[in-house]
N, C-alpha and C. Protein backbone atom coordinates (compact mmCIF):
# COMPACT_ATOMS: atom_id res chain seq x y z
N UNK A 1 13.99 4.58 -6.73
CA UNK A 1 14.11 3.74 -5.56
C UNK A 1 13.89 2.29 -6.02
N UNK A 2 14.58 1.85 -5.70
CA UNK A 2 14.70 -0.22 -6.13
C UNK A 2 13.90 -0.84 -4.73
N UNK A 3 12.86 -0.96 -5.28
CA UNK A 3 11.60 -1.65 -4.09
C UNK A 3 11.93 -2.97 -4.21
N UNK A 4 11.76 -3.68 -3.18
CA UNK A 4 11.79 -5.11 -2.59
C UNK A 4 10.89 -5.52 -2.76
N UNK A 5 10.15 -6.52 -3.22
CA UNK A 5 8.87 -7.11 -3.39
C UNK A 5 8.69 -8.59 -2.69
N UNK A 6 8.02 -8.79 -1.74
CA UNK A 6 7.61 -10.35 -1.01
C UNK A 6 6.41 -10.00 -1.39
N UNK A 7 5.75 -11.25 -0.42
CA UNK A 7 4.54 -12.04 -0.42
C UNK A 7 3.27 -10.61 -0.01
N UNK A 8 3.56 -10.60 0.95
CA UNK A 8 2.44 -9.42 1.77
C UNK A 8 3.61 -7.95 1.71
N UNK A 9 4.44 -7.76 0.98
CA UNK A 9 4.79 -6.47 1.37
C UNK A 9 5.91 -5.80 0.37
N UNK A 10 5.85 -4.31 0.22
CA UNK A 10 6.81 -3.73 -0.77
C UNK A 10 7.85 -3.00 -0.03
N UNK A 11 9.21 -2.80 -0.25
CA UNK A 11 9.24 -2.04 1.04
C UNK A 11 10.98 -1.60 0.34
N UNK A 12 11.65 -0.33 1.00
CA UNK A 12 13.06 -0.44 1.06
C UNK A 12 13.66 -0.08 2.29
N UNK A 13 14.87 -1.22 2.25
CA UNK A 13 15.58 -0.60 4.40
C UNK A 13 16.77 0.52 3.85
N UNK A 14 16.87 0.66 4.63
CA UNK A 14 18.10 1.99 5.02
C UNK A 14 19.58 0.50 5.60
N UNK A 15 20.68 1.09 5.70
CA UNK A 15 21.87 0.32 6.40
C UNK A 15 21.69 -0.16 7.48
N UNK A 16 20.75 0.68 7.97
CA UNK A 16 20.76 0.04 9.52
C UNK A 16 19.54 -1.12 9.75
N UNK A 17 18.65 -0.92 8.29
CA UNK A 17 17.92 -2.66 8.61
C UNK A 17 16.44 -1.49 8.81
N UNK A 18 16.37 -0.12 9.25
CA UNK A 18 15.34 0.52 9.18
C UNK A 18 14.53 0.52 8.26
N UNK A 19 13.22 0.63 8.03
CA UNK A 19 12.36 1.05 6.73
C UNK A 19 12.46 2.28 6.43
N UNK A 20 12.96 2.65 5.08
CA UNK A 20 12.69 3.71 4.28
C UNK A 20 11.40 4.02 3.89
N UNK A 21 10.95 2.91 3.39
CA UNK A 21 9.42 3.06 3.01
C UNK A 21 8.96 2.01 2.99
N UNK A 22 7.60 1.28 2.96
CA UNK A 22 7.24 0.30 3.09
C UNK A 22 5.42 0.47 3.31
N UNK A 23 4.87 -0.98 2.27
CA UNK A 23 3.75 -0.97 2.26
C UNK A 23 3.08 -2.69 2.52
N UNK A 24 2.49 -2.55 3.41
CA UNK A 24 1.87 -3.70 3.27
C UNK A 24 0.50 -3.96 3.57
N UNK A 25 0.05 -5.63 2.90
CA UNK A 25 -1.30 -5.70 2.46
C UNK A 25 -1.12 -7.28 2.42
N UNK A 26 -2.53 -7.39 3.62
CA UNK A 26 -2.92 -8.92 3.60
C UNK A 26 -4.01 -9.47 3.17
N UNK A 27 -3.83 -10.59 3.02
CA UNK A 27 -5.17 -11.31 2.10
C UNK A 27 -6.27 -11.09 2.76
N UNK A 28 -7.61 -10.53 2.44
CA UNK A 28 -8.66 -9.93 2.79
C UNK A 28 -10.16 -11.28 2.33
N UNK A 29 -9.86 -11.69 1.27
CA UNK A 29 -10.65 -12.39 0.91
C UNK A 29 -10.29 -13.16 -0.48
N UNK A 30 -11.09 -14.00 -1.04
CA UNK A 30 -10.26 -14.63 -2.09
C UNK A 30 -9.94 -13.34 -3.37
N UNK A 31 -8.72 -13.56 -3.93
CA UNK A 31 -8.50 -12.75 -5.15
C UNK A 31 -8.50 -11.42 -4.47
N UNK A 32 -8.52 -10.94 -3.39
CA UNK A 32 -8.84 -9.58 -2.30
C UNK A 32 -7.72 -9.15 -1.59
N UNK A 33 -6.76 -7.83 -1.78
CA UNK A 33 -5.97 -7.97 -0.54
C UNK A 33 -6.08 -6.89 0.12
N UNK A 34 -6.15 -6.25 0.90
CA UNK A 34 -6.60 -5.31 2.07
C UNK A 34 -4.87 -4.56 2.42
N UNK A 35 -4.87 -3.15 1.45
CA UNK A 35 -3.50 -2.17 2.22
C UNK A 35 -4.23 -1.87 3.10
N UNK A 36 -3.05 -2.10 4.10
CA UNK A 36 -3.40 -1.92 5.95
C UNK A 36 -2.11 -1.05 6.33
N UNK A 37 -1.22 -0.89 5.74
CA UNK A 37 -0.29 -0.36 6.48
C UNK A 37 0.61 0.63 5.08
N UNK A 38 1.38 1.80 5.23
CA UNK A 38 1.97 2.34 4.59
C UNK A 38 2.73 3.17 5.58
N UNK A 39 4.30 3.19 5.22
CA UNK A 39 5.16 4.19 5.74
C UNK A 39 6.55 4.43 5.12
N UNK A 40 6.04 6.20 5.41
CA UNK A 40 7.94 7.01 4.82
C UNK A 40 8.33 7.57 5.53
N UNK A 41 10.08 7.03 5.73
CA UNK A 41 10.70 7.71 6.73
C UNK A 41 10.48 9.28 6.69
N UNK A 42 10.66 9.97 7.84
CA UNK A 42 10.42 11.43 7.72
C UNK A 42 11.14 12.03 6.90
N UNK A 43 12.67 11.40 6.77
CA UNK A 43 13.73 12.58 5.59
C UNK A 43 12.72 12.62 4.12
N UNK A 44 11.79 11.89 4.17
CA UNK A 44 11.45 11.57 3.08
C UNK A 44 9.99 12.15 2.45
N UNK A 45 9.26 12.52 3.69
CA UNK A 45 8.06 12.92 3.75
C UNK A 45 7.85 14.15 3.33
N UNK A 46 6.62 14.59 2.45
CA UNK A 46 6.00 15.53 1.80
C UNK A 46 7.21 15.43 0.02
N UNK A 47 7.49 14.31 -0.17
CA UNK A 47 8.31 14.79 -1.52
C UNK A 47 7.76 13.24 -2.33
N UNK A 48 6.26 13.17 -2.33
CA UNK A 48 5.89 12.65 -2.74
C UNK A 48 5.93 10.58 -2.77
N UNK A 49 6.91 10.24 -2.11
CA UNK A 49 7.52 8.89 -1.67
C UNK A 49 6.03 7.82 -1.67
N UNK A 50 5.76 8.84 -0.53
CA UNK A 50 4.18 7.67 -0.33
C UNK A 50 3.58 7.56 -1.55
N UNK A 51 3.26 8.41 -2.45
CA UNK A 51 2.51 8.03 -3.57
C UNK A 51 3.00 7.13 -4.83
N UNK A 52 4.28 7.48 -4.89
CA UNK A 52 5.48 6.54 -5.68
C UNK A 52 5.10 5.37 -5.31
N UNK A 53 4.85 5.09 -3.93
CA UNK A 53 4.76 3.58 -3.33
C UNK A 53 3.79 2.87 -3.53
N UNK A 54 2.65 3.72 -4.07
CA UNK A 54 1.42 2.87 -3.49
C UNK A 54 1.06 2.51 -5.29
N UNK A 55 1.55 3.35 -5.95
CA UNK A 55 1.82 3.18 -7.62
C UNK A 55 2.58 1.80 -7.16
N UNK A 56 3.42 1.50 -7.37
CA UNK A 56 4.28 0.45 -7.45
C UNK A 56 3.18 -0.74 -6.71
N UNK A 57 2.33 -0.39 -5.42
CA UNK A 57 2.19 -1.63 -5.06
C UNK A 57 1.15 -1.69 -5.93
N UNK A 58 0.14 -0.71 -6.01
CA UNK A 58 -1.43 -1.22 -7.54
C UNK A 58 -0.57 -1.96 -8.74
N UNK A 59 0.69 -1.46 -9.04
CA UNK A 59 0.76 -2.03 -10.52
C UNK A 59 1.10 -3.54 -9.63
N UNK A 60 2.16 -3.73 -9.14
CA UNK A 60 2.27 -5.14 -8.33
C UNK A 60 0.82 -6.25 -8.10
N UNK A 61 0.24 -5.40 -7.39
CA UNK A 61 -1.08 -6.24 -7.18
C UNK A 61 -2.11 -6.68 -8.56
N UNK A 62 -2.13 -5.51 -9.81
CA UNK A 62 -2.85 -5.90 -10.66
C UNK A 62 -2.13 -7.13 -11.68
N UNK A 63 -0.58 -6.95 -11.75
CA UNK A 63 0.33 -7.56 -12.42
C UNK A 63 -0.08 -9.33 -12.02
N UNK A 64 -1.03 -9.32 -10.70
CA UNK A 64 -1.48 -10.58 -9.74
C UNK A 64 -2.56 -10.86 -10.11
N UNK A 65 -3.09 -9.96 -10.73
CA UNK A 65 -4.13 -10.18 -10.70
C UNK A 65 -5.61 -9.91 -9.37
N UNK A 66 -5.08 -9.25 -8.55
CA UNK A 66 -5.89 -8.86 -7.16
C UNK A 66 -6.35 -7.57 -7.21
N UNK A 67 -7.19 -7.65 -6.12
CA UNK A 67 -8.19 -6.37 -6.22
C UNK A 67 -7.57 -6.13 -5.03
N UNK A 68 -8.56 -5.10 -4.41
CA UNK A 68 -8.15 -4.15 -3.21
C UNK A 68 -8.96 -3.29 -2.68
N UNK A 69 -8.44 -3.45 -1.35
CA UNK A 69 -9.84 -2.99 -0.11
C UNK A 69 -8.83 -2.05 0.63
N UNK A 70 -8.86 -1.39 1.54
CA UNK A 70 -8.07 -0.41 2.33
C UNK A 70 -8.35 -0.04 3.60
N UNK A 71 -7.45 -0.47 4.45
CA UNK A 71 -7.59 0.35 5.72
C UNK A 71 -6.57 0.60 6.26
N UNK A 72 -5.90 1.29 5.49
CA UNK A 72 -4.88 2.75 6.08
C UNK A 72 -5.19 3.74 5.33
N UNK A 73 -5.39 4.51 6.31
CA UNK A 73 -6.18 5.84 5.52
C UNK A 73 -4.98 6.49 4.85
N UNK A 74 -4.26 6.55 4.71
CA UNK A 74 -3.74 7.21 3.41
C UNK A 74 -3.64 6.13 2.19
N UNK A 75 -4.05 5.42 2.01
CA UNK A 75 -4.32 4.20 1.23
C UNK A 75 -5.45 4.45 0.51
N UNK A 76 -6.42 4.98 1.73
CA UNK A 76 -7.72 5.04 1.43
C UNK A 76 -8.08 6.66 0.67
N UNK A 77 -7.24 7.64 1.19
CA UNK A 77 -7.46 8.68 0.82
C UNK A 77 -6.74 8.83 -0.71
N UNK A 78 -5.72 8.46 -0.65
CA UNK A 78 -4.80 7.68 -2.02
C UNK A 78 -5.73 7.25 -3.39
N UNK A 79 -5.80 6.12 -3.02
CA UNK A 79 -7.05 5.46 -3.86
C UNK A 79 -8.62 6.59 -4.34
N UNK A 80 -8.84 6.93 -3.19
CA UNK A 80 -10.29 7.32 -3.91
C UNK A 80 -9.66 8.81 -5.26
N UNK A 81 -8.21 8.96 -4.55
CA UNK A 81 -7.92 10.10 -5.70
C UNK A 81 -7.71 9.36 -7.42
N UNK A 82 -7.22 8.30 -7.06
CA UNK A 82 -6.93 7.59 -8.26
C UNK A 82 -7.96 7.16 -9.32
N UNK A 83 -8.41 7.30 -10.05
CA UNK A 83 -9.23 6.69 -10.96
C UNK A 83 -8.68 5.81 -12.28
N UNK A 84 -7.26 5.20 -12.02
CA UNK A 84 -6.86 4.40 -13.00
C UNK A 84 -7.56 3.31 -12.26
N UNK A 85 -7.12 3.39 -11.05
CA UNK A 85 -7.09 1.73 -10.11
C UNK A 85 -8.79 1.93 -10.01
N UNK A 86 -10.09 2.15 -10.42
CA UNK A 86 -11.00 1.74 -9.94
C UNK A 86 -11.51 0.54 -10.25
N UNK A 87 -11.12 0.06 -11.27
CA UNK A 87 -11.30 -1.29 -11.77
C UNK A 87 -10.76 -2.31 -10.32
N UNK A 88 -10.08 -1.89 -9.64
CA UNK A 88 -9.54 -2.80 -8.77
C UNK A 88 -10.04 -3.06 -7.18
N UNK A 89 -10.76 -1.35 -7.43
CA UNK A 89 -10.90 -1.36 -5.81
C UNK A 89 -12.64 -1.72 -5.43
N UNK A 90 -12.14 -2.97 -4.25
CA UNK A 90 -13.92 -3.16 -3.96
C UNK A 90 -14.15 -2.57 -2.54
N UNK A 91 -15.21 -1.88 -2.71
CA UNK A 91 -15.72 -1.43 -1.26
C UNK A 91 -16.74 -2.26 -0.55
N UNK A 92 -15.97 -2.54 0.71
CA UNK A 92 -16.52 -3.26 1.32
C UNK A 92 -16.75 -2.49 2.88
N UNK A 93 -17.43 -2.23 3.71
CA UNK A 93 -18.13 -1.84 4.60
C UNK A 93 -17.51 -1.99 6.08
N UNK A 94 -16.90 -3.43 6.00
CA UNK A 94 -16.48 -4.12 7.15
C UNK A 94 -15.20 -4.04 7.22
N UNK A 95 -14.69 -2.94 6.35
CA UNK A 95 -13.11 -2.13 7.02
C UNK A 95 -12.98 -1.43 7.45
N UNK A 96 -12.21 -1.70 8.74
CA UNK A 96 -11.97 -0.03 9.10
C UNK A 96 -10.98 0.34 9.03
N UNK A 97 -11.21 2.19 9.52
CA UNK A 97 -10.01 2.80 8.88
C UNK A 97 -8.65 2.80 9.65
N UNK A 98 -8.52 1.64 10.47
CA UNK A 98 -7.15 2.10 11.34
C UNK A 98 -6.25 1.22 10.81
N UNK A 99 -4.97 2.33 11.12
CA UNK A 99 -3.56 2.08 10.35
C UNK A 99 -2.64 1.27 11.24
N UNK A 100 -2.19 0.70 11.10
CA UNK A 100 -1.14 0.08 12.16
C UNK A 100 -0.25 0.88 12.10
N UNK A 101 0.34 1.03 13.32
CA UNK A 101 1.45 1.36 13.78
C UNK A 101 2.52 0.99 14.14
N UNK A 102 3.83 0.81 13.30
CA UNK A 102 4.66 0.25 13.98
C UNK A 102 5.81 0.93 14.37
């Protein structure tokens, strides 16, 4: 999959301008950015997509040099499986776990 990369977000559309997949994460604090949001279209779901994604955005974010906080729980559930990214991730208290919905 050929991911799109901006400022706050990773993401790929479908023809019709829909998200295929898409992750995003806003500045949380200095050098800090907070995944808040993650989504895969359903054709796409359980064949691993989400996790492909969130690889791409850690290497993205470390390539920045940024750390990372989480509140979308599959972000969060994601991460604590990971133990490459612990170097990256700071726990901080005053997140919570809700996901946006869009």
């Amino acid at each position: 999959m050929n991911y799109i990369y901006e400022n706050n977000e990773i993401y790929v559309k479908k023809d019709d301008g829909d998200f295929l997949v898409h992750c995003t994460f806003s500045f949380f604090k200095k050098g800090i950015v907070n995944i808040d949001h993650t989504y895969v279209d359903p054709s796409l779901r359980g064949k691993g997509e989400a996790s492909k994604l969130l690889h791409a955005t850690m290497k993205y974010l470390k390539s920045r040099k940024l750390n990372v906080v989480a509140s979308c729980p599959y972000a969060v559930k994601w991460l604590n499986k990971k133990e490459e990214y612990n170097d990256m991730i700071i726990k901080d208290k005053s997140i919570s776990e809700g996901c946006k919905i869009i």
